[in-house]
C-alpha atoms as a PDB file:
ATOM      1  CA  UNK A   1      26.176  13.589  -8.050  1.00  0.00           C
ATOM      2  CA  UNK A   2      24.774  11.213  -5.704  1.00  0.00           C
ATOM      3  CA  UNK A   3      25.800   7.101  -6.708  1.00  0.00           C
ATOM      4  CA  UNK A   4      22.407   6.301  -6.301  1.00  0.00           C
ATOM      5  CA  UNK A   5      20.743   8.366  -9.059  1.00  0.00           C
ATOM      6  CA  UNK A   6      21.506   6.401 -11.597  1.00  0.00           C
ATOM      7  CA  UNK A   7      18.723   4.312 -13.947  1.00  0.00           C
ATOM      8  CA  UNK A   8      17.680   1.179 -12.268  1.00  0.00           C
ATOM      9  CA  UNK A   9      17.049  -2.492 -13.316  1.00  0.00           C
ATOM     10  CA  UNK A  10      14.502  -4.303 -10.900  1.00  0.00           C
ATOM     11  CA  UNK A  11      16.974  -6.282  -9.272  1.00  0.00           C
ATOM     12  CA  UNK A  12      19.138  -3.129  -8.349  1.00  0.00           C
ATOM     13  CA  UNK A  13      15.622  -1.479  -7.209  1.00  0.00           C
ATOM     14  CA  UNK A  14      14.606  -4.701  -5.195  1.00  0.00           C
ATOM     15  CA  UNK A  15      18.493  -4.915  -3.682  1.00  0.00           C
ATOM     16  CA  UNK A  16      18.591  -1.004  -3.282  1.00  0.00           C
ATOM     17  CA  UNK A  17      15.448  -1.788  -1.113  1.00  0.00           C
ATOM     18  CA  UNK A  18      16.839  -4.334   1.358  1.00  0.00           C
ATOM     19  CA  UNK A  19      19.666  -2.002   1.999  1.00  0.00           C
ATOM     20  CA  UNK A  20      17.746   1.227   2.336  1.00  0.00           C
ATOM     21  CA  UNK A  21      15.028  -0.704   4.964  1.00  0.00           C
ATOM     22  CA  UNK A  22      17.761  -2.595   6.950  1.00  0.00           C
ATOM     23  CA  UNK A  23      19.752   0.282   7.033  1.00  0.00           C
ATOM     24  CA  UNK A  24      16.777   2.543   8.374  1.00  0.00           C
ATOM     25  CA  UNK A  25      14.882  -0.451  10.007  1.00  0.00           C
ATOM     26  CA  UNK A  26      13.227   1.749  12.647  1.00  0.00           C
ATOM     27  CA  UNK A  27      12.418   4.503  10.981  1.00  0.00           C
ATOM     28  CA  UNK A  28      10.150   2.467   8.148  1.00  0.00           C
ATOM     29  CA  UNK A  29       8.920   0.477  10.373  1.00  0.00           C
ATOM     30  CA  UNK A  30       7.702   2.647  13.126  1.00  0.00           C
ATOM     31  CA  UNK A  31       6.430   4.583   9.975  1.00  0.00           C
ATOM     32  CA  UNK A  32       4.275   1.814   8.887  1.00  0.00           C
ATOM     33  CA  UNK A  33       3.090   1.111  12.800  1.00  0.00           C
ATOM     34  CA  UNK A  34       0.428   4.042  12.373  1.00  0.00           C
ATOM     35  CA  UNK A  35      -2.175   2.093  10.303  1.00  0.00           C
ATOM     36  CA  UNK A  36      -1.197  -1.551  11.040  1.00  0.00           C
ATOM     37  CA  UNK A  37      -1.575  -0.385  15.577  1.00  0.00           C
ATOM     38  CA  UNK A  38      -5.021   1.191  14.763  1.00  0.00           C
ATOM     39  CA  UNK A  39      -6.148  -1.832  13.018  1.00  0.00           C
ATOM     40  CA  UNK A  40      -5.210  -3.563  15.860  1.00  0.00           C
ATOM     41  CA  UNK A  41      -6.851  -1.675  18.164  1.00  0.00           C
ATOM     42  CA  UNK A  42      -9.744  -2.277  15.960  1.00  0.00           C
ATOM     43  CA  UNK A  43      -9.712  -5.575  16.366  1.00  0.00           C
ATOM     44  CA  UNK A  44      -9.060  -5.884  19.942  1.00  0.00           C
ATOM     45  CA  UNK A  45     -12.018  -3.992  20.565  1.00  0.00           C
ATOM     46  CA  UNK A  46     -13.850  -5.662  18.423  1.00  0.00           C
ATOM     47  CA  UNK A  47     -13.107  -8.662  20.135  1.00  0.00           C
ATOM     48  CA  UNK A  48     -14.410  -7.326  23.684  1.00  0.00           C
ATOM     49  CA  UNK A  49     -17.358  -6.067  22.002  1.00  0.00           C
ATOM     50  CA  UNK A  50     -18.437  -9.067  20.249  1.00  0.00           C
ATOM     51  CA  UNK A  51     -16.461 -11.679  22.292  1.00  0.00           C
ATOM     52  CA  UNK A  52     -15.559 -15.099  20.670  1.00  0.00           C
ATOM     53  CA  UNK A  53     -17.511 -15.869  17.742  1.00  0.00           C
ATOM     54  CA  UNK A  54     -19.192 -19.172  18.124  1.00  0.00           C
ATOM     55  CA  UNK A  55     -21.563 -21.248  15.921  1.00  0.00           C
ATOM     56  CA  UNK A  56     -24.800 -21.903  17.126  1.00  0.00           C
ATOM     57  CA  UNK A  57     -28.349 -23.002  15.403  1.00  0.00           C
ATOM     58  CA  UNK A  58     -29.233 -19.717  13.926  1.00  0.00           C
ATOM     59  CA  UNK A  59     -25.253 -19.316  12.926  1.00  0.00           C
ATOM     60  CA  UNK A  60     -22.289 -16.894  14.200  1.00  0.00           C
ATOM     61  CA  UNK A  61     -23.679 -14.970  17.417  1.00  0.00           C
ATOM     62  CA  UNK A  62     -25.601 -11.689  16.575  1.00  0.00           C
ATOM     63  CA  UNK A  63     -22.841  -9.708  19.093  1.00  0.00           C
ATOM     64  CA  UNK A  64     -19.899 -11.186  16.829  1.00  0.00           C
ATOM     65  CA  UNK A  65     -21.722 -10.429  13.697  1.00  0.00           C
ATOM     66  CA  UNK A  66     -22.496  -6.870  14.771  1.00  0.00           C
ATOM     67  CA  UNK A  67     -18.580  -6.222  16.124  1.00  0.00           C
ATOM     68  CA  UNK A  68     -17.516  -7.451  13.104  1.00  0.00           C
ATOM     69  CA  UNK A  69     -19.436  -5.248  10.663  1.00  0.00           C
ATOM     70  CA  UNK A  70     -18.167  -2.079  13.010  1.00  0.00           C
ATOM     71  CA  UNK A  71     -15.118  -2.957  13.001  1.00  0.00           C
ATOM     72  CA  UNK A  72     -14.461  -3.860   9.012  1.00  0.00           C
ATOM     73  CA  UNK A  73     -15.924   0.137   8.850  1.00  0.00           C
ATOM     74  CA  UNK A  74     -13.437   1.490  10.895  1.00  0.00           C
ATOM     75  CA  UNK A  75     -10.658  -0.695   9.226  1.00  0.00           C
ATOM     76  CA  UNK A  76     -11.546   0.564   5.862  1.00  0.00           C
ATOM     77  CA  UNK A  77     -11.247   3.676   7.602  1.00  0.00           C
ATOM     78  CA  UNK A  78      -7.991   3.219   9.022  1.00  0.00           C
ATOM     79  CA  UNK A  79      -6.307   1.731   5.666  1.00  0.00           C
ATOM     80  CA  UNK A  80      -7.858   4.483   3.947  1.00  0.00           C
ATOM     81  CA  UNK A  81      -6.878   7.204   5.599  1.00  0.00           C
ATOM     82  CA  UNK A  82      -3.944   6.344   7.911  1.00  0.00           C
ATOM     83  CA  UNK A  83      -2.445   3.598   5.267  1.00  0.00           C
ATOM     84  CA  UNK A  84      -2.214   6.577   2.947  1.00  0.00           C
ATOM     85  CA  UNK A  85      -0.799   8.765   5.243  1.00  0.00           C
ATOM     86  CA  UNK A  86       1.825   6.129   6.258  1.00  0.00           C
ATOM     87  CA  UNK A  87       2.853   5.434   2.431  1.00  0.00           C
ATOM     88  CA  UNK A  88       2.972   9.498   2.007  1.00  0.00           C
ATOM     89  CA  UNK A  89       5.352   9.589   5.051  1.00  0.00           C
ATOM     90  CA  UNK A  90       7.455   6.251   4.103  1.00  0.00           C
ATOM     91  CA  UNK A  91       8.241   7.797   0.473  1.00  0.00           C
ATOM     92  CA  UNK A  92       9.008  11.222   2.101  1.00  0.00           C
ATOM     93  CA  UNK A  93      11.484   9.807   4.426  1.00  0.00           C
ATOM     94  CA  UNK A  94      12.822   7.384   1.630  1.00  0.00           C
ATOM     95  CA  UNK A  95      13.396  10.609  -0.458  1.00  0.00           C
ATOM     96  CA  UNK A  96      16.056  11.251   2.392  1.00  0.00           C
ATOM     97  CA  UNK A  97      17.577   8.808   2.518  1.00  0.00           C
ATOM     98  CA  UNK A  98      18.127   7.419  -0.673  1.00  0.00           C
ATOM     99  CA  UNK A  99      19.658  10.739  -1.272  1.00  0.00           C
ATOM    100  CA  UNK A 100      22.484  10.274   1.685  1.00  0.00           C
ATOM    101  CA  UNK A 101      20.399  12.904   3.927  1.00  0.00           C
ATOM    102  CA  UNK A 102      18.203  11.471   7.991  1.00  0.00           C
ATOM    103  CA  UNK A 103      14.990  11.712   8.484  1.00  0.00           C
ATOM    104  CA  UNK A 104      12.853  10.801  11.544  1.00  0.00           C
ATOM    105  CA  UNK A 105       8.832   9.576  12.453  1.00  0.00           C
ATOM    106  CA  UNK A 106       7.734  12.268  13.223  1.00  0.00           C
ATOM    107  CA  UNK A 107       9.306  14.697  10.624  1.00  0.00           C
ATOM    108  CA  UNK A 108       7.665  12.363   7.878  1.00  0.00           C
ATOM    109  CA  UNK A 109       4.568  12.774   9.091  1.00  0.00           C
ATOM    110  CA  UNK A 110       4.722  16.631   9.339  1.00  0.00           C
ATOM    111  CA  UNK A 111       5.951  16.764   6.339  1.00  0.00           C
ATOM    112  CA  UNK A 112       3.124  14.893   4.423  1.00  0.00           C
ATOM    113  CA  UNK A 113       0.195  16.765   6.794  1.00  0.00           C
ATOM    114  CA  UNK A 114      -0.207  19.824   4.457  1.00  0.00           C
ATOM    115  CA  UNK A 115      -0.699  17.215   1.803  1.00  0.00           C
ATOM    116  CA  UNK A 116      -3.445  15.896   3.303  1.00  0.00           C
ATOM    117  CA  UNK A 117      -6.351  16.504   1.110  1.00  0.00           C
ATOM    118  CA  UNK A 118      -4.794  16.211  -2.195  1.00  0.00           C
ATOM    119  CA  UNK A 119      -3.922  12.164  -0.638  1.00  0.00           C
ATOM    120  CA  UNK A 120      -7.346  11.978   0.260  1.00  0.00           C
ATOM    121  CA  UNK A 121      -8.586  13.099  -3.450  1.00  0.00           C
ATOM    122  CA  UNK A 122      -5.798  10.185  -5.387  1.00  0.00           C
ATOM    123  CA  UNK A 123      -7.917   7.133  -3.023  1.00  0.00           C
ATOM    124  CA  UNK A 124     -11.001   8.638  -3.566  1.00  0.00           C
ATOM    125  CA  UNK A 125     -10.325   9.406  -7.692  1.00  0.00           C
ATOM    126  CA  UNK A 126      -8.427   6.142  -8.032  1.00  0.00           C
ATOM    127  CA  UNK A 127     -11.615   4.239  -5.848  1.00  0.00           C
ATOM    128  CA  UNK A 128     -13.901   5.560  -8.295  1.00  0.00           C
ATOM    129  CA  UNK A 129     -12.228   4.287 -11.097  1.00  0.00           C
ATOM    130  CA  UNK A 130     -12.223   1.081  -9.238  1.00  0.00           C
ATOM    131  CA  UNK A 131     -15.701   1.424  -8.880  1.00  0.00           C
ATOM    132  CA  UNK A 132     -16.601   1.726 -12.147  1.00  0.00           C
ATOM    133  CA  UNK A 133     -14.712  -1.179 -13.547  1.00  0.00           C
ATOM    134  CA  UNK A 134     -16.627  -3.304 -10.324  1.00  0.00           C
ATOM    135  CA  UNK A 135     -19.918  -2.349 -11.657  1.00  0.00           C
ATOM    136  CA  UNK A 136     -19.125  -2.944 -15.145  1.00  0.00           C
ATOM    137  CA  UNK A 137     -18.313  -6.285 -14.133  1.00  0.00           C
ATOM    138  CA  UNK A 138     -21.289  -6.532 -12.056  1.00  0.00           C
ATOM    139  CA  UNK A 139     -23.471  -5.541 -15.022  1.00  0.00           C
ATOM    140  CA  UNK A 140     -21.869  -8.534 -16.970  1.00  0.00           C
ATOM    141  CA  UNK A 141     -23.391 -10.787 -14.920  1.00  0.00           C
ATOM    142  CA  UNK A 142     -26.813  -9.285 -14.368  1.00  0.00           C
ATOM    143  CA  UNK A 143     -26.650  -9.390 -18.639  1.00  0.00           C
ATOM    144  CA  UNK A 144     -24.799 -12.772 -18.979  1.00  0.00           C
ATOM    145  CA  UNK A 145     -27.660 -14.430 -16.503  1.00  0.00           C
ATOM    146  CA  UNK A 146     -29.983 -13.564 -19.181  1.00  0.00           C
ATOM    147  CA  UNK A 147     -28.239 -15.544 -21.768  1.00  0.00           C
ATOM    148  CA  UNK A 148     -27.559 -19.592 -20.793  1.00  0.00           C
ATOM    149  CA  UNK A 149     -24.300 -20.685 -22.823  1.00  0.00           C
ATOM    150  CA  UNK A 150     -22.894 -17.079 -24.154  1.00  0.00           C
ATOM    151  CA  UNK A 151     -23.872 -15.526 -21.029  1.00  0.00           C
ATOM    152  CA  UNK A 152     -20.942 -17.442 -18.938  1.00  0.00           C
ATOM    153  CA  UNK A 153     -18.724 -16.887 -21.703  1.00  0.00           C
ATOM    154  CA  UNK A 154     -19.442 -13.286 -21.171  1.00  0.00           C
ATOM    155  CA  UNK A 155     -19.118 -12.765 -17.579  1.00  0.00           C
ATOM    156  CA  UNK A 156     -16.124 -14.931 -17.963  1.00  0.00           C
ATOM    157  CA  UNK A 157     -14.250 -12.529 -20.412  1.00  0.00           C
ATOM    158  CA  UNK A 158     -15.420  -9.499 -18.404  1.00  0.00           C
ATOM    159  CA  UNK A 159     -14.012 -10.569 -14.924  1.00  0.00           C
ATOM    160  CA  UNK A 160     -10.707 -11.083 -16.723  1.00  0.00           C
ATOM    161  CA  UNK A 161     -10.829  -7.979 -18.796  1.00  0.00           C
ATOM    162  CA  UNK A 162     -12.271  -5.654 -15.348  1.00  0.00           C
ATOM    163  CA  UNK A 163      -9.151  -7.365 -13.115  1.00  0.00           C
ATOM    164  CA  UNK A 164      -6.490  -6.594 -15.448  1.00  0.00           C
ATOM    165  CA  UNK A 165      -7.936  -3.264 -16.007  1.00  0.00           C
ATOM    166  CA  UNK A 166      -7.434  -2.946 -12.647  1.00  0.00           C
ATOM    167  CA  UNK A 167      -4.527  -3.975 -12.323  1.00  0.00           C
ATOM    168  CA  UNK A 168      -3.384  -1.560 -15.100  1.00  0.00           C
ATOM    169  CA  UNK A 169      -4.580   1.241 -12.986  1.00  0.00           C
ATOM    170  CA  UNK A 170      -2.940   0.697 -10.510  1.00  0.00           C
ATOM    171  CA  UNK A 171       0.576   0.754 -12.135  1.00  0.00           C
ATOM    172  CA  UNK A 172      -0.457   3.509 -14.089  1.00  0.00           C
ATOM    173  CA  UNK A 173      -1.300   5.864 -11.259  1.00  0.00           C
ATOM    174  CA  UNK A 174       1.246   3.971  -8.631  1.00  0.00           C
ATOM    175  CA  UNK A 175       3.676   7.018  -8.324  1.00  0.00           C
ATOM    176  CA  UNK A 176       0.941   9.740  -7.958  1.00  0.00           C
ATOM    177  CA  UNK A 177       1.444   9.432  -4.103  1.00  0.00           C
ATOM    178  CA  UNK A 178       5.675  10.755  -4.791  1.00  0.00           C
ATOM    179  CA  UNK A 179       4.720  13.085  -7.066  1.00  0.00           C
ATOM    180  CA  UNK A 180       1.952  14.528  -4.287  1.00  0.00           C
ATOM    181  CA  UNK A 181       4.344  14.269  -1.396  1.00  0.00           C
ATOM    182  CA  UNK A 182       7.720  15.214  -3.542  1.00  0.00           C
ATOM    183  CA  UNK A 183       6.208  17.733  -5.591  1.00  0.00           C
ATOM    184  CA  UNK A 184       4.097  19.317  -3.703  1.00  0.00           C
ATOM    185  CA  UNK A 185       1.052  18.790  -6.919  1.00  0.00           C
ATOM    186  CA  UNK A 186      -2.811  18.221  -6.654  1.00  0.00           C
ATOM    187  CA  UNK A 187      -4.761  15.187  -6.795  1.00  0.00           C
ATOM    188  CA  UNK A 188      -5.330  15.601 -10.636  1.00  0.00           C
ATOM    189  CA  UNK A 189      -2.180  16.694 -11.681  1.00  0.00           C
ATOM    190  CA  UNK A 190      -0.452  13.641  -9.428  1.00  0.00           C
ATOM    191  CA  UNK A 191      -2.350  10.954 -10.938  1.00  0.00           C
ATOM    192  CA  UNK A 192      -1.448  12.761 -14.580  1.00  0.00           C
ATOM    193  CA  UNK A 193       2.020  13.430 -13.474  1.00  0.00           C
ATOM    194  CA  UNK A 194       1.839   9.238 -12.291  1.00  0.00           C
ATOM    195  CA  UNK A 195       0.584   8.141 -15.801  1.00  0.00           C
ATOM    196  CA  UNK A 196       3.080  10.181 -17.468  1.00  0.00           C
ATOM    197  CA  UNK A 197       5.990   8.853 -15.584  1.00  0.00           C
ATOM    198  CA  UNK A 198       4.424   5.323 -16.036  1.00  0.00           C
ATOM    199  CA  UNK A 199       3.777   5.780 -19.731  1.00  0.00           C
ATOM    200  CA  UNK A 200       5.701   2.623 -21.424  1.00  0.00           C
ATOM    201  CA  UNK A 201       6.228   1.540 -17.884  1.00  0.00           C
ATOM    202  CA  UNK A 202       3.427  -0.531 -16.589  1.00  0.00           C
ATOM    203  CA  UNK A 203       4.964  -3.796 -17.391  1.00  0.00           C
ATOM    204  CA  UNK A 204       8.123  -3.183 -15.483  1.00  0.00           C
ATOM    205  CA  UNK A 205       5.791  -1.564 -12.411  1.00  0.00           C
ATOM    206  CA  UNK A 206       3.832  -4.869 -12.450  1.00  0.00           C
ATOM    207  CA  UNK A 207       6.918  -7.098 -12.410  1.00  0.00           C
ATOM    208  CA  UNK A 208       8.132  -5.253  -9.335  1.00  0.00           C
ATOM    209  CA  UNK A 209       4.751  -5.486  -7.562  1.00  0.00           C
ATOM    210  CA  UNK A 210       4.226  -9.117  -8.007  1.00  0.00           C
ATOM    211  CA  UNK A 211       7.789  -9.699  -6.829  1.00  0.00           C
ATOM    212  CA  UNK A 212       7.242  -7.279  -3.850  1.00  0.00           C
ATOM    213  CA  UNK A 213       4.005  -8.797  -3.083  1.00  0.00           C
ATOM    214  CA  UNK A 214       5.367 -12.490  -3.167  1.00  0.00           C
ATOM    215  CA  UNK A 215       7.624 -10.891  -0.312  1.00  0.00           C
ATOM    216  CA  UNK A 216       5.347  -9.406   1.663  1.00  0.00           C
ATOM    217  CA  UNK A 217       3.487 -12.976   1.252  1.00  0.00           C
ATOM    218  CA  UNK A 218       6.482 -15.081   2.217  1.00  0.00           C
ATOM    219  CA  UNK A 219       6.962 -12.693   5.453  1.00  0.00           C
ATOM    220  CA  UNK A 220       3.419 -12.321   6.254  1.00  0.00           C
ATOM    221  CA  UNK A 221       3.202 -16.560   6.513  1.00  0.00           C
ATOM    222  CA  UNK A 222       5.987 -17.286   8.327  1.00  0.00           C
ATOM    223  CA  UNK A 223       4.959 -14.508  10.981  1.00  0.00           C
ATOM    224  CA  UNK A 224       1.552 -15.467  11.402  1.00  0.00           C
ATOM    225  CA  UNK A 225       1.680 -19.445  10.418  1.00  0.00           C
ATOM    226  CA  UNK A 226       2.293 -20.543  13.747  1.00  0.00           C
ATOM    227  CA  UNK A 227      -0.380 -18.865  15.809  1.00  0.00           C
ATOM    228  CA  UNK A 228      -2.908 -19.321  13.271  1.00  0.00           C
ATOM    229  CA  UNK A 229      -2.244 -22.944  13.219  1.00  0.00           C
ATOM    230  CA  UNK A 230      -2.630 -23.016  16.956  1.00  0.00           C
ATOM    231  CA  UNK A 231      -5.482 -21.055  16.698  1.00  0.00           C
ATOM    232  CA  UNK A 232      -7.307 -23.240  14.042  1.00  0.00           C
ATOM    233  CA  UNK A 233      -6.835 -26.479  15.849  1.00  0.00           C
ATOM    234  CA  UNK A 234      -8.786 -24.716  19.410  1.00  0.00           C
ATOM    235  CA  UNK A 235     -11.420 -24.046  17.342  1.00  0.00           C
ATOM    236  CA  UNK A 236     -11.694 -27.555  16.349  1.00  0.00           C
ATOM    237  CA  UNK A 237     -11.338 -28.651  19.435  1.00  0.00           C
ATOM    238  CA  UNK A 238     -13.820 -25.571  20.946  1.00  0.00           C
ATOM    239  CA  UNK A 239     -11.423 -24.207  23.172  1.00  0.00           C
ATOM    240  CA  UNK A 240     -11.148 -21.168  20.986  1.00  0.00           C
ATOM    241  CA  UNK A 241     -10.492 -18.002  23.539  1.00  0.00           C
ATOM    242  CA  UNK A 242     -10.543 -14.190  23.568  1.00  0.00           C
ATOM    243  CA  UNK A 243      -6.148 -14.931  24.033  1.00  0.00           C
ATOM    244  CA  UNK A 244      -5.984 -16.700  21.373  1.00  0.00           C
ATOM    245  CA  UNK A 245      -7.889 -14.424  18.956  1.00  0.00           C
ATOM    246  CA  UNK A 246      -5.764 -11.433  20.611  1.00  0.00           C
ATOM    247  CA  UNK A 247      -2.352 -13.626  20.022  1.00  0.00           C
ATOM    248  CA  UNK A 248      -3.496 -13.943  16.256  1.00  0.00           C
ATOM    249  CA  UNK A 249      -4.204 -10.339  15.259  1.00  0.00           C
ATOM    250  CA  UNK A 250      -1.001  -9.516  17.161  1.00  0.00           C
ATOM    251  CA  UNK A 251       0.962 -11.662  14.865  1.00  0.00           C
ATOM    252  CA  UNK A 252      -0.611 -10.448  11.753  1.00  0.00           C
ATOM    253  CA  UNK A 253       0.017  -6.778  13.106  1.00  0.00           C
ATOM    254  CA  UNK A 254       3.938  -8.004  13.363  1.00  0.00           C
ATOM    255  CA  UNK A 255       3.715  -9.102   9.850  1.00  0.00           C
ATOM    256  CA  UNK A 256       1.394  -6.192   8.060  1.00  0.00           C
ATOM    257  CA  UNK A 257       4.210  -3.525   9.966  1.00  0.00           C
ATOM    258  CA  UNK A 258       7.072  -5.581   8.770  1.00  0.00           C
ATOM    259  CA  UNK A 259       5.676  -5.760   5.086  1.00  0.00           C
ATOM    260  CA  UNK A 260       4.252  -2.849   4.464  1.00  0.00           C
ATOM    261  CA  UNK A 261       7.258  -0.735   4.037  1.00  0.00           C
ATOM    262  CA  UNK A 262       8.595  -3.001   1.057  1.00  0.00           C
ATOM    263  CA  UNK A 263       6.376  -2.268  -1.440  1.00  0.00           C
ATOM    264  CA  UNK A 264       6.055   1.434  -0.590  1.00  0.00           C
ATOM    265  CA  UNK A 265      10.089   1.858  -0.649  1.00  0.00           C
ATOM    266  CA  UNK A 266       9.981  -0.025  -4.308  1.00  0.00           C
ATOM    267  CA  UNK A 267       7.382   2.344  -5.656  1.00  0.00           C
ATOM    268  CA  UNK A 268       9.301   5.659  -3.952  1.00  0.00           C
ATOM    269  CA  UNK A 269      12.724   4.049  -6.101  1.00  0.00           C
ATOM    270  CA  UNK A 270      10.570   3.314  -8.802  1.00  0.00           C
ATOM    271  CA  UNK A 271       9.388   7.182  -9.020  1.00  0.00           C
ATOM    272  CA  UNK A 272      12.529   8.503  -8.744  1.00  0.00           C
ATOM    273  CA  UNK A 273      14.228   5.754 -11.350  1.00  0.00           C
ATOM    274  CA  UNK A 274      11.155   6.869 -13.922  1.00  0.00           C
ATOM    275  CA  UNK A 275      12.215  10.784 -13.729  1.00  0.00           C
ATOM    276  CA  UNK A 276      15.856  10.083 -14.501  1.00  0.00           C
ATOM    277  CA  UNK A 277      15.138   8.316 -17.047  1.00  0.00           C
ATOM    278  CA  UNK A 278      12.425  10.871 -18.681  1.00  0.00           C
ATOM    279  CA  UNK A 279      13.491  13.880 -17.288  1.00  0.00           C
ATOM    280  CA  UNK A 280      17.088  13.738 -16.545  1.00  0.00           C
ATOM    281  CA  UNK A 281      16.534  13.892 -12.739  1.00  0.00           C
ATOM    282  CA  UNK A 282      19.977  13.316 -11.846  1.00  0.00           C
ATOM    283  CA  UNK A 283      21.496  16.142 -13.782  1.00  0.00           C
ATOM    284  CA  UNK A 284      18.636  18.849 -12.173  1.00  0.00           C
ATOM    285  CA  UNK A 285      19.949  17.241  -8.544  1.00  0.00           C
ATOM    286  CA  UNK A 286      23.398  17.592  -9.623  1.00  0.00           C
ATOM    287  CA  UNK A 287      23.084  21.376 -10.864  1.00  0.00           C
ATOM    288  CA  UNK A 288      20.876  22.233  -8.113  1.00  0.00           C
ATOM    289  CA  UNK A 289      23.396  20.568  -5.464  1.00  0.00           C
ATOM    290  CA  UNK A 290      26.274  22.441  -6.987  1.00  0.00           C
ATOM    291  CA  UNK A 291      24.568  25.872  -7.317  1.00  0.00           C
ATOM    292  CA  UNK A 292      22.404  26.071  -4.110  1.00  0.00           C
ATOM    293  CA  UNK A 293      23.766  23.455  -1.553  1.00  0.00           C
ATOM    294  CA  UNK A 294      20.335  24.693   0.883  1.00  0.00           C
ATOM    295  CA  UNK A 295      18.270  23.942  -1.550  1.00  0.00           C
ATOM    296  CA  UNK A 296      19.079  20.223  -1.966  1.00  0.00           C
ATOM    297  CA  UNK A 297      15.650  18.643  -0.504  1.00  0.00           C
ATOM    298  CA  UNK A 298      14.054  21.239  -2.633  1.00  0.00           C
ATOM    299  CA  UNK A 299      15.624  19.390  -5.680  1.00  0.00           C
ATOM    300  CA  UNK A 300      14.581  16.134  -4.222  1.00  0.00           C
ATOM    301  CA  UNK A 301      11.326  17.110  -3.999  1.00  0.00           C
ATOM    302  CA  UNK A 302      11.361  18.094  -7.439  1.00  0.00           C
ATOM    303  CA  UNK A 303      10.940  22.062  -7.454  1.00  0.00           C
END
């Protein structure tokens, strides 16, 4: 049996992180370089589109207005789609090797293509779940405006009960991207396959996203801190150019690439960690290993 699949505290997850994503450096991160070089691309052209913005008396120039609306379509877009496909192909490839086998770019991302649709159907199910907590929310206000002194109390409680609803979702359903990619399942039977495995759980899956997203915080600042200093005092000063803008989203495409594996590797540990522990995952891998030693990745994968 492999060392690794073994239950996991958060501190061995986080630690069995760092040495999984230094160890495999460039194969997370050119991974993760799908989504984060569109969105650049995005916003480079929606730079020479719209040029610099600049404030005049009617406001931001119509050009930078309209380049900007474009392109925050086509970034929802790209996260959508090829964010999801990236975290598909980043827990496919840490399914290799966490379990001692190599993996490569492009191998993730074949792998993960059949899934396509069922990926598409979890962000669209999840989104509409989202949705409906977001209107609820909305409707709290439209009802709370009607009502002076209970009315804020109202809106208040519903913003805080509609976030951590939210919230809650997402833990719940945070390993229904594994159990598509690993297990080969629908987008219905993922996200029930993700609550099962998260049953009891959510608490220890928000601990580990806070921490990861502190991380990804920490990294994203210190990339992009110096550039976006330099690029807040030209606009002071009105010398605020096309360069600078460029030099900016490049360093926040540095940090997004750099970050985004971390919290994608926790949640691909995380998924395995949660089926040892509820369905003995290391004995099936151990039998399966011993019995059919082809058919290893098809115990990983969880057939």
């Amino acid at each position: 049996m492999d060392f690794t699949l073994r239950p996991m505290s958060i501190s061995e997850v986080l630690d069995r992180m760092f040495y999984l994503y230094r160890k495999n450096f460039v194969l997370f991160a050119g991974i993760a370089v799908l989504p984060t070089g569109l969105a650049l691309v995005v916003h480079v052209l929606q730079l020479a589109a719209g040029g610099v913005p600049t404030l005049g008396p009617t406001g931001i120039n119509s050009g930078a207005m309209m380049a900007s609306a474009g392109g925050g379509i086509l970034n929802l877009l790209v996260y959508s789609i090829g964010g999801t496909l990236a975290s598909a192909a980043t827990v496919y490839a840490l399914s290799m090797v966490h379990l001692g086998k190599s993996a490569s770019i492009g191998e993730s991302y074949r792998y993960v293509m059949p899934n396509f649709w069922s990926l598409m159907g979890i962000v669209i199910l999840v989104g509409l779940m989202v949705a409906g907590i977001v209107l609820a929310i909305g409707l709290s206000f439209v009802a709370g405006a009607a009502i002076p002194v209970i009315g804020i109390l109202l809106i208040f409680a519903a913003t805080v009960i509609g976030l951590i609803f939210i919230v809650h979702l997402y833990a719940r359903y945070s390993l229904a991207i594994p159990a598509c990619v690993l297990e080969k399942t629908g987008a219905g039977q993922s996200l029930e396959r993700s609550s099962f495995l998260t049953k009891g759980r959510t608490g220890r899956m928000w601990l580990v996203f806070l921490l990861t997203g502190i991380i990804n915080f920490a990294l994203g600042f210190a990339i992009s801190l110096p550039i976006s200093i330099f690029a807040g005092v030209s606009a002071i000063r009105g010398q605020l150019s096309i360069g600078i803008l460029v030099a900016t989203q490049v360093a926040q495409f540095l940090a997004s690439t750099l970050a985004a594996p971390i919290t994608t590797i926790s949640i691909g540990l995380l998924y395995y960690d949660e089926r040892i522990r509820k369905e003995a995952f290391d004995l099936q891998y151990m039998m399966t290993a011993i019995g059919q030693p082809g058919q290893q990745q098809a115990a990983a994968s969880g057939v």
